[in-house]
C-alpha atoms as a PDB file:
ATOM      1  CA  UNK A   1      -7.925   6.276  14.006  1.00  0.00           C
ATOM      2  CA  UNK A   2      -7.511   8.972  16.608  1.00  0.00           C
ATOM      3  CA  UNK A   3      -8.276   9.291  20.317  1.00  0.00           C
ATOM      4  CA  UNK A   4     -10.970  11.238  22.185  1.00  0.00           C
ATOM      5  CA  UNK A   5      -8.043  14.105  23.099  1.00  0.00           C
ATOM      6  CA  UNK A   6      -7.358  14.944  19.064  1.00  0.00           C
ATOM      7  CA  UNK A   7     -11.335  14.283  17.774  1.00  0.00           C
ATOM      8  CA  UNK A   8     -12.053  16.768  20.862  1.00  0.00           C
ATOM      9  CA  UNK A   9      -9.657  19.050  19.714  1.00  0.00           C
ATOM     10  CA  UNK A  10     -11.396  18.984  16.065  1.00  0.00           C
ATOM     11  CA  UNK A  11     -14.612  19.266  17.038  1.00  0.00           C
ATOM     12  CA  UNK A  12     -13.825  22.105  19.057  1.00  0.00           C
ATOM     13  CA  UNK A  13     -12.164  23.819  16.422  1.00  0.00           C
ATOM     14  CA  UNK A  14     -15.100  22.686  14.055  1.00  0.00           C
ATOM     15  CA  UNK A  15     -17.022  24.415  16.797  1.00  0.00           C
ATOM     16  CA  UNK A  16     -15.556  28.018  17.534  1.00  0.00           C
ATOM     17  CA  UNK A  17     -15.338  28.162  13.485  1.00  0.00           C
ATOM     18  CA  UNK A  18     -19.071  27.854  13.547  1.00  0.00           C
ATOM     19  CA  UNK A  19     -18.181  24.735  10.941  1.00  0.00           C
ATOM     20  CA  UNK A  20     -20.253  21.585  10.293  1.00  0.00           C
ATOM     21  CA  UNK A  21     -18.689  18.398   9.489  1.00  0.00           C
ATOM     22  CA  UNK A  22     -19.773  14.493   8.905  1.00  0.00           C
ATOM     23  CA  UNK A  23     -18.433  11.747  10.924  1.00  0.00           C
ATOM     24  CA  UNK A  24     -17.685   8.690   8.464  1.00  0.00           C
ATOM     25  CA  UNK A  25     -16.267   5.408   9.074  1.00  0.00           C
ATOM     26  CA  UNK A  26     -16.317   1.742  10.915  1.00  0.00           C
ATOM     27  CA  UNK A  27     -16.814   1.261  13.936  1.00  0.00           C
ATOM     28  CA  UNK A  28     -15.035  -2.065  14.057  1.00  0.00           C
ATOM     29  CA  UNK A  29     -12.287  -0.957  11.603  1.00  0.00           C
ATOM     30  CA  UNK A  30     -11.407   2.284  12.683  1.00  0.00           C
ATOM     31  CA  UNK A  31      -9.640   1.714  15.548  1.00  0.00           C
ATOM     32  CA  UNK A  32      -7.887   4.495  17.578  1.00  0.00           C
ATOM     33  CA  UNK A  33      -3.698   4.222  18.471  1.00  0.00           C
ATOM     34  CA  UNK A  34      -4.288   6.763  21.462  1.00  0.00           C
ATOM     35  CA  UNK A  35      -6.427   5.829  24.066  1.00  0.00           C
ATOM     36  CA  UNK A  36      -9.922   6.258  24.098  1.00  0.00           C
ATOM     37  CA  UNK A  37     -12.756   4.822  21.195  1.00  0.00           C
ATOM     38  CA  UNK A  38     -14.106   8.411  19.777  1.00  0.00           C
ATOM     39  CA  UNK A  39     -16.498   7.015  16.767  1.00  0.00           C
ATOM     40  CA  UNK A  40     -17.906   4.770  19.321  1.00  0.00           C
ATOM     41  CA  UNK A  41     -18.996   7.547  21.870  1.00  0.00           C
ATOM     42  CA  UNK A  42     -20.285   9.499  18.911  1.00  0.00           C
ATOM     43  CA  UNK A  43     -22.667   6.996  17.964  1.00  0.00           C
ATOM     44  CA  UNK A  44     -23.468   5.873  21.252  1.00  0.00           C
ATOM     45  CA  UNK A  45     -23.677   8.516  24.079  1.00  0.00           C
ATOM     46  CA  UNK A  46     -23.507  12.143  21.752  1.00  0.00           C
ATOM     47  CA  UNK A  47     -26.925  13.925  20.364  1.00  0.00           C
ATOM     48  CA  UNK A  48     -25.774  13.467  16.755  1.00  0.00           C
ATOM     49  CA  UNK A  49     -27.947  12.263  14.362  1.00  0.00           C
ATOM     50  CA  UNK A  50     -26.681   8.998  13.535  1.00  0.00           C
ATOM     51  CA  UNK A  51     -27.197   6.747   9.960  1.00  0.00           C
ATOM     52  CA  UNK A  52     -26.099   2.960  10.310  1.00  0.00           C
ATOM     53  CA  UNK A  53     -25.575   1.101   7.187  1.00  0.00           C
ATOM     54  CA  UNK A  54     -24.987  -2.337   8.171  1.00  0.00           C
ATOM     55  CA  UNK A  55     -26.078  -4.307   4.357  1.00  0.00           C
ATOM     56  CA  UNK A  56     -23.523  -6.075   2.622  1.00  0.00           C
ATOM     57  CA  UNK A  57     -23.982  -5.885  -1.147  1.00  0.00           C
ATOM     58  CA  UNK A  58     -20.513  -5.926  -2.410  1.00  0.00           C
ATOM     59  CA  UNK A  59     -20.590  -9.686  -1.747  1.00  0.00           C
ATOM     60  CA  UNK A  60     -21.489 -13.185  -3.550  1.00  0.00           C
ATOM     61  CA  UNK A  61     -24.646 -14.356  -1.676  1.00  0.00           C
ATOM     62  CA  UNK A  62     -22.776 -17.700  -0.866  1.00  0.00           C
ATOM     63  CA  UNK A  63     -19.698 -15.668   0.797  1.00  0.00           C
ATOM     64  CA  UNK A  64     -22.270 -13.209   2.601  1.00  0.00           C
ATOM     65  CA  UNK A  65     -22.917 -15.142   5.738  1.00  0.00           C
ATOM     66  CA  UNK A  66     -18.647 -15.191   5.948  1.00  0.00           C
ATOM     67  CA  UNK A  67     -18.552 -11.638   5.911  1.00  0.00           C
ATOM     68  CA  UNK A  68     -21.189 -11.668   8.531  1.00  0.00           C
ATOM     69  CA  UNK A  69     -19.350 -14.296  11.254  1.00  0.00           C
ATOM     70  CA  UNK A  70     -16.069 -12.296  10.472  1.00  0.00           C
ATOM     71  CA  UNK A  71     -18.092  -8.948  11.577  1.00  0.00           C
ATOM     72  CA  UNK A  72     -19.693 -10.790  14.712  1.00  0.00           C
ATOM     73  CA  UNK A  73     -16.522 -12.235  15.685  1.00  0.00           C
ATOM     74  CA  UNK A  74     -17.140 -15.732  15.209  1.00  0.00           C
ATOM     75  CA  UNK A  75     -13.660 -16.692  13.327  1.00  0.00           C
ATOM     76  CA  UNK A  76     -14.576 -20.540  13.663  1.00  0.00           C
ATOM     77  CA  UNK A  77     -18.063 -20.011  12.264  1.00  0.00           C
ATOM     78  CA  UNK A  78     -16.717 -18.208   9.272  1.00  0.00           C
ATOM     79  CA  UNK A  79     -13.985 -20.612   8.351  1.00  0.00           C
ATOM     80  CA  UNK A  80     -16.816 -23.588   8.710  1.00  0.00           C
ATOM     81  CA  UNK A  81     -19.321 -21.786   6.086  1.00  0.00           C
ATOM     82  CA  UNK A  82     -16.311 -21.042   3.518  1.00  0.00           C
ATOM     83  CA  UNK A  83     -15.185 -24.209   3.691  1.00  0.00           C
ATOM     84  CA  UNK A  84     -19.045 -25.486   2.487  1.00  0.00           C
ATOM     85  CA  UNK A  85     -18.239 -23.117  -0.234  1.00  0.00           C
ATOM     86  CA  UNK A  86     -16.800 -25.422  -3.145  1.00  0.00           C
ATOM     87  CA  UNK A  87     -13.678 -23.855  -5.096  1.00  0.00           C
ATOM     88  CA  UNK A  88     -15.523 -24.199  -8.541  1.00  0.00           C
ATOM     89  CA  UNK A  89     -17.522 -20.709  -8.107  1.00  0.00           C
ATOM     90  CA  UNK A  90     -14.348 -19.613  -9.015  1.00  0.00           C
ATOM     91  CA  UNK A  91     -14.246 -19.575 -13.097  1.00  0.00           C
ATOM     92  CA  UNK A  92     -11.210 -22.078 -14.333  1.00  0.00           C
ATOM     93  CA  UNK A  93      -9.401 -22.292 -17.160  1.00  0.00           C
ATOM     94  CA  UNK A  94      -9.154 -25.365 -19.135  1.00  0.00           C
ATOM     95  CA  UNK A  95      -7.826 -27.855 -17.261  1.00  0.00           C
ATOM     96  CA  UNK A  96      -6.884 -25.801 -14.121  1.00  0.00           C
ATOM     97  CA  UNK A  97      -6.735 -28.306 -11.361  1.00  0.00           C
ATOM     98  CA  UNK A  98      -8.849 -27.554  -8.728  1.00  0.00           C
ATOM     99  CA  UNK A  99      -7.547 -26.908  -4.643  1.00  0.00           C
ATOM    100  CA  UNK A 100      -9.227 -29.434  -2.279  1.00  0.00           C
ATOM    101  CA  UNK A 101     -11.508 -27.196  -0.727  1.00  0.00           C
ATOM    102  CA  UNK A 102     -12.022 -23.386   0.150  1.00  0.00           C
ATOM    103  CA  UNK A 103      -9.480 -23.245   3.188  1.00  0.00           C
ATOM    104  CA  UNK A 104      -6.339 -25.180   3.253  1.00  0.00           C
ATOM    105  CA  UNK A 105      -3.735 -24.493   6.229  1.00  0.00           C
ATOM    106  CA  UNK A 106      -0.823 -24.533   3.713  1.00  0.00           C
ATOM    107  CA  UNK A 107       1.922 -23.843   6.391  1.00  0.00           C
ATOM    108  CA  UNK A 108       5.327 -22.979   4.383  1.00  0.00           C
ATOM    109  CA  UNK A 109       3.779 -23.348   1.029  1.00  0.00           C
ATOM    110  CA  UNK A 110       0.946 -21.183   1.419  1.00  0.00           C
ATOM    111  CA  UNK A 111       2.969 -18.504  -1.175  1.00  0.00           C
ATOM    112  CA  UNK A 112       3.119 -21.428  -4.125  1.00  0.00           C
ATOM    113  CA  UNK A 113      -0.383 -22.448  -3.524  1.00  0.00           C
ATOM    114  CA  UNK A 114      -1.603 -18.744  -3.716  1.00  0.00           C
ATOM    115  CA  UNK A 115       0.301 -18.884  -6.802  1.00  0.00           C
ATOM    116  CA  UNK A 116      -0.810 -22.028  -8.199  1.00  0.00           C
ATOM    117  CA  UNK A 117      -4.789 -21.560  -7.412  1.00  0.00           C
ATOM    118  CA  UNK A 118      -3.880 -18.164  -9.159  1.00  0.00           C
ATOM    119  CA  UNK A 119      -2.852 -19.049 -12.347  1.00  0.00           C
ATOM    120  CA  UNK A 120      -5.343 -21.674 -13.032  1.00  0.00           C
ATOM    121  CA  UNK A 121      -7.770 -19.253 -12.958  1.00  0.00           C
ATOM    122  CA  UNK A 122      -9.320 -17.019 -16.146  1.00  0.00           C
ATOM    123  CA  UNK A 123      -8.404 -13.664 -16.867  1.00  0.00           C
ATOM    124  CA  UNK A 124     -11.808 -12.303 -15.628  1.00  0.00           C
ATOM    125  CA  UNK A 125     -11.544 -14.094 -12.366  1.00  0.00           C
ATOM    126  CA  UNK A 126      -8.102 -13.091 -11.597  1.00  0.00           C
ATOM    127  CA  UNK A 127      -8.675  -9.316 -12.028  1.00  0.00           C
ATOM    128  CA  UNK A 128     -11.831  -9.793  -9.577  1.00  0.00           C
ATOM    129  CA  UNK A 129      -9.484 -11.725  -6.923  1.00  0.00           C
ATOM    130  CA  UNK A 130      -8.153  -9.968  -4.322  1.00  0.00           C
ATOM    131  CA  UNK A 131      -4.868 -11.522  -2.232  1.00  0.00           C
ATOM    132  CA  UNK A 132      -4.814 -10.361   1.716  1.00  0.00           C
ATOM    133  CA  UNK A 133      -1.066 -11.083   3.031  1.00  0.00           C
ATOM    134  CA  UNK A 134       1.044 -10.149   6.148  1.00  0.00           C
ATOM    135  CA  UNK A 135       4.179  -8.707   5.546  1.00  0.00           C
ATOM    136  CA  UNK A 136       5.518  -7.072   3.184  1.00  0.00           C
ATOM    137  CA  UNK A 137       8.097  -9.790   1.722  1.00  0.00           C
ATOM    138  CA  UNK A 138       5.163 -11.758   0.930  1.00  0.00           C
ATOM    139  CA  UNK A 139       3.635  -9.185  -0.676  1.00  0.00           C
ATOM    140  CA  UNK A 140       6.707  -8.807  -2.845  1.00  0.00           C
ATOM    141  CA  UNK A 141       7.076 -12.445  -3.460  1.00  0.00           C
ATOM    142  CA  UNK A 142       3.578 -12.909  -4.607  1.00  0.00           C
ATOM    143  CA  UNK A 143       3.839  -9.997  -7.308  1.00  0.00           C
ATOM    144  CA  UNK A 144       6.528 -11.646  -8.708  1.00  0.00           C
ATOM    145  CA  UNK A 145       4.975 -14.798  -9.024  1.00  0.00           C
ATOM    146  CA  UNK A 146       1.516 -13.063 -10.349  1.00  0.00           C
ATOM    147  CA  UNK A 147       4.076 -10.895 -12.680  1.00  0.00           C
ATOM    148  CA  UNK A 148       5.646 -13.744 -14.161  1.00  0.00           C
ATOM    149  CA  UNK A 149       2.285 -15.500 -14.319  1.00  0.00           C
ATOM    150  CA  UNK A 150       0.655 -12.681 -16.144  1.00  0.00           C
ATOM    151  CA  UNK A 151       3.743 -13.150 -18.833  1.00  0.00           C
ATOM    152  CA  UNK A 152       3.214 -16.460 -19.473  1.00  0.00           C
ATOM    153  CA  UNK A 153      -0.292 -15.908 -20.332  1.00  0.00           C
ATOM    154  CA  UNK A 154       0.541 -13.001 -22.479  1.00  0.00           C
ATOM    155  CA  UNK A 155      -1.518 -10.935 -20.360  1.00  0.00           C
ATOM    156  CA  UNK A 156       1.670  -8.475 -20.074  1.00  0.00           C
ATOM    157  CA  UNK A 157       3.534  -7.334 -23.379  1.00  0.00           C
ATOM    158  CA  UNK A 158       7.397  -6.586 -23.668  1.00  0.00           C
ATOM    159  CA  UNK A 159       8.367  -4.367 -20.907  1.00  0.00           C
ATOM    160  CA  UNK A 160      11.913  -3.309 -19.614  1.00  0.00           C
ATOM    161  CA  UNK A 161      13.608  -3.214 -15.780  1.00  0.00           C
ATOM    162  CA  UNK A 162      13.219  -0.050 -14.472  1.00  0.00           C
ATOM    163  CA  UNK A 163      14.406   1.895 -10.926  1.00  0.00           C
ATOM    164  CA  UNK A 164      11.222   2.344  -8.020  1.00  0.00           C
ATOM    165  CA  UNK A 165      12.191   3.511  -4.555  1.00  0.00           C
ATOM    166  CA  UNK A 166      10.777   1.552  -1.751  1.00  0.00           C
ATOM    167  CA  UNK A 167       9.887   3.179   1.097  1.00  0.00           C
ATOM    168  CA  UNK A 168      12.525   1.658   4.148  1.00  0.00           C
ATOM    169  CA  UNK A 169      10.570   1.241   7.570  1.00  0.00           C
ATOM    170  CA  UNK A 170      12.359   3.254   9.557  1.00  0.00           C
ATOM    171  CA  UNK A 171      11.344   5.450  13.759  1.00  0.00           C
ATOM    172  CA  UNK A 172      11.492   9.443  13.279  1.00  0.00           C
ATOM    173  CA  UNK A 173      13.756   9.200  16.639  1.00  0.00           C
ATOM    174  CA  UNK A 174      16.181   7.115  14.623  1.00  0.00           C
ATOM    175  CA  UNK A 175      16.758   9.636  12.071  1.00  0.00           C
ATOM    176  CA  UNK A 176      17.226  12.932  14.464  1.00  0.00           C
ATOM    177  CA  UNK A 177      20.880  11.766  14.682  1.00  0.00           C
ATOM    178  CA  UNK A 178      23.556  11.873  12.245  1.00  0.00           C
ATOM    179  CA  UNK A 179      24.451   8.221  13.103  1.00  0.00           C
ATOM    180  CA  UNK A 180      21.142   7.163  12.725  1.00  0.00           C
ATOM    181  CA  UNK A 181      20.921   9.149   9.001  1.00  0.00           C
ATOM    182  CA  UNK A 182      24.173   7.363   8.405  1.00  0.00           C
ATOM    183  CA  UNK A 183      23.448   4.047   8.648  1.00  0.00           C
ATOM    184  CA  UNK A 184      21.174   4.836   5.368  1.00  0.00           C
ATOM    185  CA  UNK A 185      23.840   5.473   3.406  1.00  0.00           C
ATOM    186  CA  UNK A 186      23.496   5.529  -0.339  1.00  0.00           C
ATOM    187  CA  UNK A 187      19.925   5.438   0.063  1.00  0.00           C
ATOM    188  CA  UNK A 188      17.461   8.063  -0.864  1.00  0.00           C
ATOM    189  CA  UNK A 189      16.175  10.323   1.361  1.00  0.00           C
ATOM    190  CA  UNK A 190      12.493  12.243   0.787  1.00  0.00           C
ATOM    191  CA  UNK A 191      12.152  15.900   2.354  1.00  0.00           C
ATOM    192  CA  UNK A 192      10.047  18.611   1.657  1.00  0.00           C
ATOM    193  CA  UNK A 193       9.384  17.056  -1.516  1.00  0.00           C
ATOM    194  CA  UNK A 194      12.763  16.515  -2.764  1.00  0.00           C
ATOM    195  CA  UNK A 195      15.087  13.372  -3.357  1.00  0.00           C
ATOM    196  CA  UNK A 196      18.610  13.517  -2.341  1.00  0.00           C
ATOM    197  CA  UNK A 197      20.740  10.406  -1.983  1.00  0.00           C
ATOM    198  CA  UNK A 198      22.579  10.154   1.784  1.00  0.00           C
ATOM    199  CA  UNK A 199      26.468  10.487   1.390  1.00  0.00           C
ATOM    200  CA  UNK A 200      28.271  10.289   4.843  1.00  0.00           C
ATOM    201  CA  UNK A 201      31.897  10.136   5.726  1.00  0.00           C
ATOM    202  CA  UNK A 202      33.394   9.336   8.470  1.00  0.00           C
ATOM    203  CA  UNK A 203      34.352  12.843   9.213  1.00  0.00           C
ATOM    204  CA  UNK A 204      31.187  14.552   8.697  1.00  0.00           C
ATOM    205  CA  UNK A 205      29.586  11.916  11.231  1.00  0.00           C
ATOM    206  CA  UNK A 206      31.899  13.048  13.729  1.00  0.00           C
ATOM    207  CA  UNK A 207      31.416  16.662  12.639  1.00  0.00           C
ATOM    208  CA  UNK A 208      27.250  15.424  12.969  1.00  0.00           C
ATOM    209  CA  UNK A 209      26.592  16.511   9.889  1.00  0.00           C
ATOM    210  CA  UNK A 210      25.799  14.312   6.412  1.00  0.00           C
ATOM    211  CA  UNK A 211      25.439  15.520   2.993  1.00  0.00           C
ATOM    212  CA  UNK A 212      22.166  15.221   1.029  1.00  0.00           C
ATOM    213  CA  UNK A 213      22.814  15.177  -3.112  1.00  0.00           C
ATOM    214  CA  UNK A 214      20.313  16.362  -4.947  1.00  0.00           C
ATOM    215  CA  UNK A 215      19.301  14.949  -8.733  1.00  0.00           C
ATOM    216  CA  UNK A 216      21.206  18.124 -10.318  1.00  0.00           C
ATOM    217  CA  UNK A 217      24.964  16.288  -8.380  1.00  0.00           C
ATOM    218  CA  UNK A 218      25.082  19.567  -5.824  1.00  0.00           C
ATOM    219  CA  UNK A 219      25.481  18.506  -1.932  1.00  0.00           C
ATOM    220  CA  UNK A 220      23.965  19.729   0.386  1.00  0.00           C
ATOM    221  CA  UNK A 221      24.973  19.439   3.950  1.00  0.00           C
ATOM    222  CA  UNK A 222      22.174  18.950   7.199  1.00  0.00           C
ATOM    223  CA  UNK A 223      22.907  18.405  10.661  1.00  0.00           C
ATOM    224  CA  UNK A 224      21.037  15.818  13.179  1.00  0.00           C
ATOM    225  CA  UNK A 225      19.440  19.248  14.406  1.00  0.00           C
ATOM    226  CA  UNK A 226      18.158  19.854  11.680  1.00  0.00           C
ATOM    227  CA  UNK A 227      16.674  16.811  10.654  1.00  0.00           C
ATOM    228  CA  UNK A 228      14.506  17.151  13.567  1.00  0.00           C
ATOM    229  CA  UNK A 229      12.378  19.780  12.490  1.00  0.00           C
ATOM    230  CA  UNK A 230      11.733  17.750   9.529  1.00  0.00           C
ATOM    231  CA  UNK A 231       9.880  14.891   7.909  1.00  0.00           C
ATOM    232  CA  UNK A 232      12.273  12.788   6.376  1.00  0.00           C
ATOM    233  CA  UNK A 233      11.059   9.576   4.192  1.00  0.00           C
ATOM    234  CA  UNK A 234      14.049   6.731   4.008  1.00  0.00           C
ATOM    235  CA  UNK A 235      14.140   4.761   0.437  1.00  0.00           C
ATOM    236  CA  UNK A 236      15.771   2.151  -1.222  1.00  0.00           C
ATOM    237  CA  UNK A 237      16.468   1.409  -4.941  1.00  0.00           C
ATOM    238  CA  UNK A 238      15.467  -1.674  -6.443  1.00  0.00           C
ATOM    239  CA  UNK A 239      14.468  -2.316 -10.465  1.00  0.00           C
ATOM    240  CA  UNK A 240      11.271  -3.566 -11.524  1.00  0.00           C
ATOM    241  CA  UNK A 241      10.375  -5.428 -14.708  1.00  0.00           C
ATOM    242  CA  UNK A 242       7.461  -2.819 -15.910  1.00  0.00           C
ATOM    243  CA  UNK A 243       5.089  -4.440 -18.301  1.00  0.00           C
ATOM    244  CA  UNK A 244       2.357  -3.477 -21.024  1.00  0.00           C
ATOM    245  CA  UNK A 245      -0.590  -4.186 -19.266  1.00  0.00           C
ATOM    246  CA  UNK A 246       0.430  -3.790 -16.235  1.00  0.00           C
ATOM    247  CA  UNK A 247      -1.597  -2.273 -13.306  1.00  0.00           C
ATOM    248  CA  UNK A 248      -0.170  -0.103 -11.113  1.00  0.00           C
ATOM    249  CA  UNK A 249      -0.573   2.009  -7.652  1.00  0.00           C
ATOM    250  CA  UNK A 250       1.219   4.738  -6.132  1.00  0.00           C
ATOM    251  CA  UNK A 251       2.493   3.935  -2.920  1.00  0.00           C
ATOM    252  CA  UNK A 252       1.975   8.393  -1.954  1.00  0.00           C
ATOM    253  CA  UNK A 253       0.813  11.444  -3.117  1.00  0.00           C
ATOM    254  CA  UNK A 254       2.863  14.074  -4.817  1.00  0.00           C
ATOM    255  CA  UNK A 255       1.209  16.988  -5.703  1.00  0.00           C
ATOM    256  CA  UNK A 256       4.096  18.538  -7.634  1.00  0.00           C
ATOM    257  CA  UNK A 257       4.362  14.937 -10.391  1.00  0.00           C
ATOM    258  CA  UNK A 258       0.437  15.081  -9.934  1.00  0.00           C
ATOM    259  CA  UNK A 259       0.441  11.204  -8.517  1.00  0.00           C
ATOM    260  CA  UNK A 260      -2.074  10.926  -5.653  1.00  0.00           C
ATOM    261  CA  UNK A 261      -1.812   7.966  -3.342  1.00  0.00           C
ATOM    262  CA  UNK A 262      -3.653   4.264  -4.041  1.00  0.00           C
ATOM    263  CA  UNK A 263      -4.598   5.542  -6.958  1.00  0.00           C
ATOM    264  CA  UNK A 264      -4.402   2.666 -10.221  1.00  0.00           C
ATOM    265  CA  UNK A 265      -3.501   3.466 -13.145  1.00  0.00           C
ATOM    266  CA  UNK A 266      -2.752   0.837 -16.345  1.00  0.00           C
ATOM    267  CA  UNK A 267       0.829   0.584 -18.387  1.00  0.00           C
ATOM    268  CA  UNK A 268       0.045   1.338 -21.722  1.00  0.00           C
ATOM    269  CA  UNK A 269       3.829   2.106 -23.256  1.00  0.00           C
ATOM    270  CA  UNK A 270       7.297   0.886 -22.029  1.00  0.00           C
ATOM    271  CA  UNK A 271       9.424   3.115 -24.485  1.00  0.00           C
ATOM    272  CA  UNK A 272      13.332   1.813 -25.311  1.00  0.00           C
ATOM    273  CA  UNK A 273      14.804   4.125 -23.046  1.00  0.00           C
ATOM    274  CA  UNK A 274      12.550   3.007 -20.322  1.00  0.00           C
ATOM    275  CA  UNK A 275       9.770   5.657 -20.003  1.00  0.00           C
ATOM    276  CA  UNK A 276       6.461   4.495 -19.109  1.00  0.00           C
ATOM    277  CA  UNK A 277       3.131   5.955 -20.386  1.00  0.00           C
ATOM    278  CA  UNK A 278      -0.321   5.018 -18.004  1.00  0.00           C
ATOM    279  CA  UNK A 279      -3.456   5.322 -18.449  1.00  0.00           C
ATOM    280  CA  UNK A 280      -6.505   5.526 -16.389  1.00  0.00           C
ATOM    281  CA  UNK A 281      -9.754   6.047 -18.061  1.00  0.00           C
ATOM    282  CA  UNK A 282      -9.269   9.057 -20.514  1.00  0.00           C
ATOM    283  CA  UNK A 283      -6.284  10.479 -18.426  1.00  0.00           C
ATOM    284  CA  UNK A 284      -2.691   9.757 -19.496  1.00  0.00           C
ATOM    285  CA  UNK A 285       0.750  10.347 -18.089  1.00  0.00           C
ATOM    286  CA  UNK A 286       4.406   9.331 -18.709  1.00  0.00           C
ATOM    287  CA  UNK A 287       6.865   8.590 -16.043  1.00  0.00           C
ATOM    288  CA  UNK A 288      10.478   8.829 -16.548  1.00  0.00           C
ATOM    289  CA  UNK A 289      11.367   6.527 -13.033  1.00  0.00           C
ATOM    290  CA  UNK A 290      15.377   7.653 -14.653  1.00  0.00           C
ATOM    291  CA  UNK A 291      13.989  11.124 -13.515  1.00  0.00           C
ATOM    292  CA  UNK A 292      11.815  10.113 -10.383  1.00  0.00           C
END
């Protein structure tokens, strides 16, 4: 997802190092925000020894020729052969009611059908389906509804509320000013690896500076020059109901907790004062998120 100025600036590093490196990805995925189309060129116009793996296997047969239309282009063509694709290759549970066919323009209630087509189906069916959405509120709105879902069925066990930190969308430029840090206020701040919650007065944003508190109560104070010459991550504080059974992914890696990003890990233990134990393969961890 990089130019042709940065990928020639690696390779020529790569180069003078006397270094060898493979060039992985898709073509038609991996598109670059500066200008220029890099992993293109490569396989096009440079002397590199080029492999192409263009199979699909991780797909039903019937679904195949979707994936294939989508790849091509052809949006039309691929909404045409899912729709001849009948909802009932999907395993039900008893009595599930079945949607009308494969693609339904749901306008407004496209989050309760989700839901709905969700919960009729079994166990093993809805840990093999995978939900695509567009913003983020969806996203949240939909785990609710699978959460509560997943309750119901007694697929989750006990469980307490618990604080996460969300990560707030925020521009770098925003934040190199101490009325920009301010208007985060109470919020969490991420730098260097360490949380501090943002406490600003109206004095210190005249004086331009704000005071970062770290988890031991000390303050500590930064100025908007300052911030610039740092990466600052803006978070929020919301509780989560936490769950037995529950699967969860961490949203970045942090080296120091030993958490690495996207990685999924299962809720095995929700103690009484709210620390959670997880579980992936023969690893284990706790969290304390009253720590975190």
């Amino acid at each position: 997802m990089v130019g042709n100025k940065i990928m020639t600036e690696v390779l020529d590093v790569i180069e003078r190092g006397g270094g060898r490196a493979p060039i992985s990805g898709d073509r038609a995925q991996l598109l670059s925000v500066d200008s220029g189309t890099p992993f293109s060129l490569a396989q096009d116009r440079s002397a590199l020894t080029t492999a192409v793996v263009n199979e699909i296997v991780r797909q039903r047969p019937e679904l195949r020729p979707v994936i294939e239309a989508i790849i091509a282009g052809n949006i039309q063509t691929a909404i045409d052969t899912m729709n001849r694709v009948t909802p009932d290759v999907v395993s039900r549970r008893a009595g599930a009611e079945l949607p009308e066919q494969s693609v339904i323009n749901s306008g407004d209630k496209v989050i309760t059908h989700i839901l709905d087509d969700y919960r009729g189906r079994t166990a093993e069916a809805q840990k093999e389906t995978l939900i695509v959405v567009q913003t983020n509120r969806d996203k949240d709105e939909l785990n609710r509804g699978i959460h509560q879902i997943l309750v119901e069925q007694g697929q989750l066990q006990g469980g307490r509320n618990v604080p996460i930190l969300v990560r707030e969308s925020t521009r770098t430029e925003a934040l190199l000013s101490t009325a920009g840090l301010a208007q985060h206020a109470g919020k969490i701040a991420l730098i260097q690896e360490q949380y501090y919650r943002i406490e600003v007065t109206q004095k210190r944003v005249n004086d331009g500076v704000v005071t970062l508190v770290d988890e031991h109560g000390k303050g500590h104070l930064l100025s908007a020059f300052e911030s610039s010459l740092r990466d600052i991550g803006i978070y929020r504080q919301e509780s989560r109901h936490i769950a037995v059974g529950e699967k969860i992914s961490f949203t970045r890696t942090d080296k120091e907790r030993g958490r690495v990003m996207n990685s999924d890990w299962t809720v095995s233990e929700v103690s009484e004062k709210g620390k959670i134990t997880i579980t992936k393969g023969d690893e284990s961890r706790e969290l304390d998120p009253n720590w975190a």
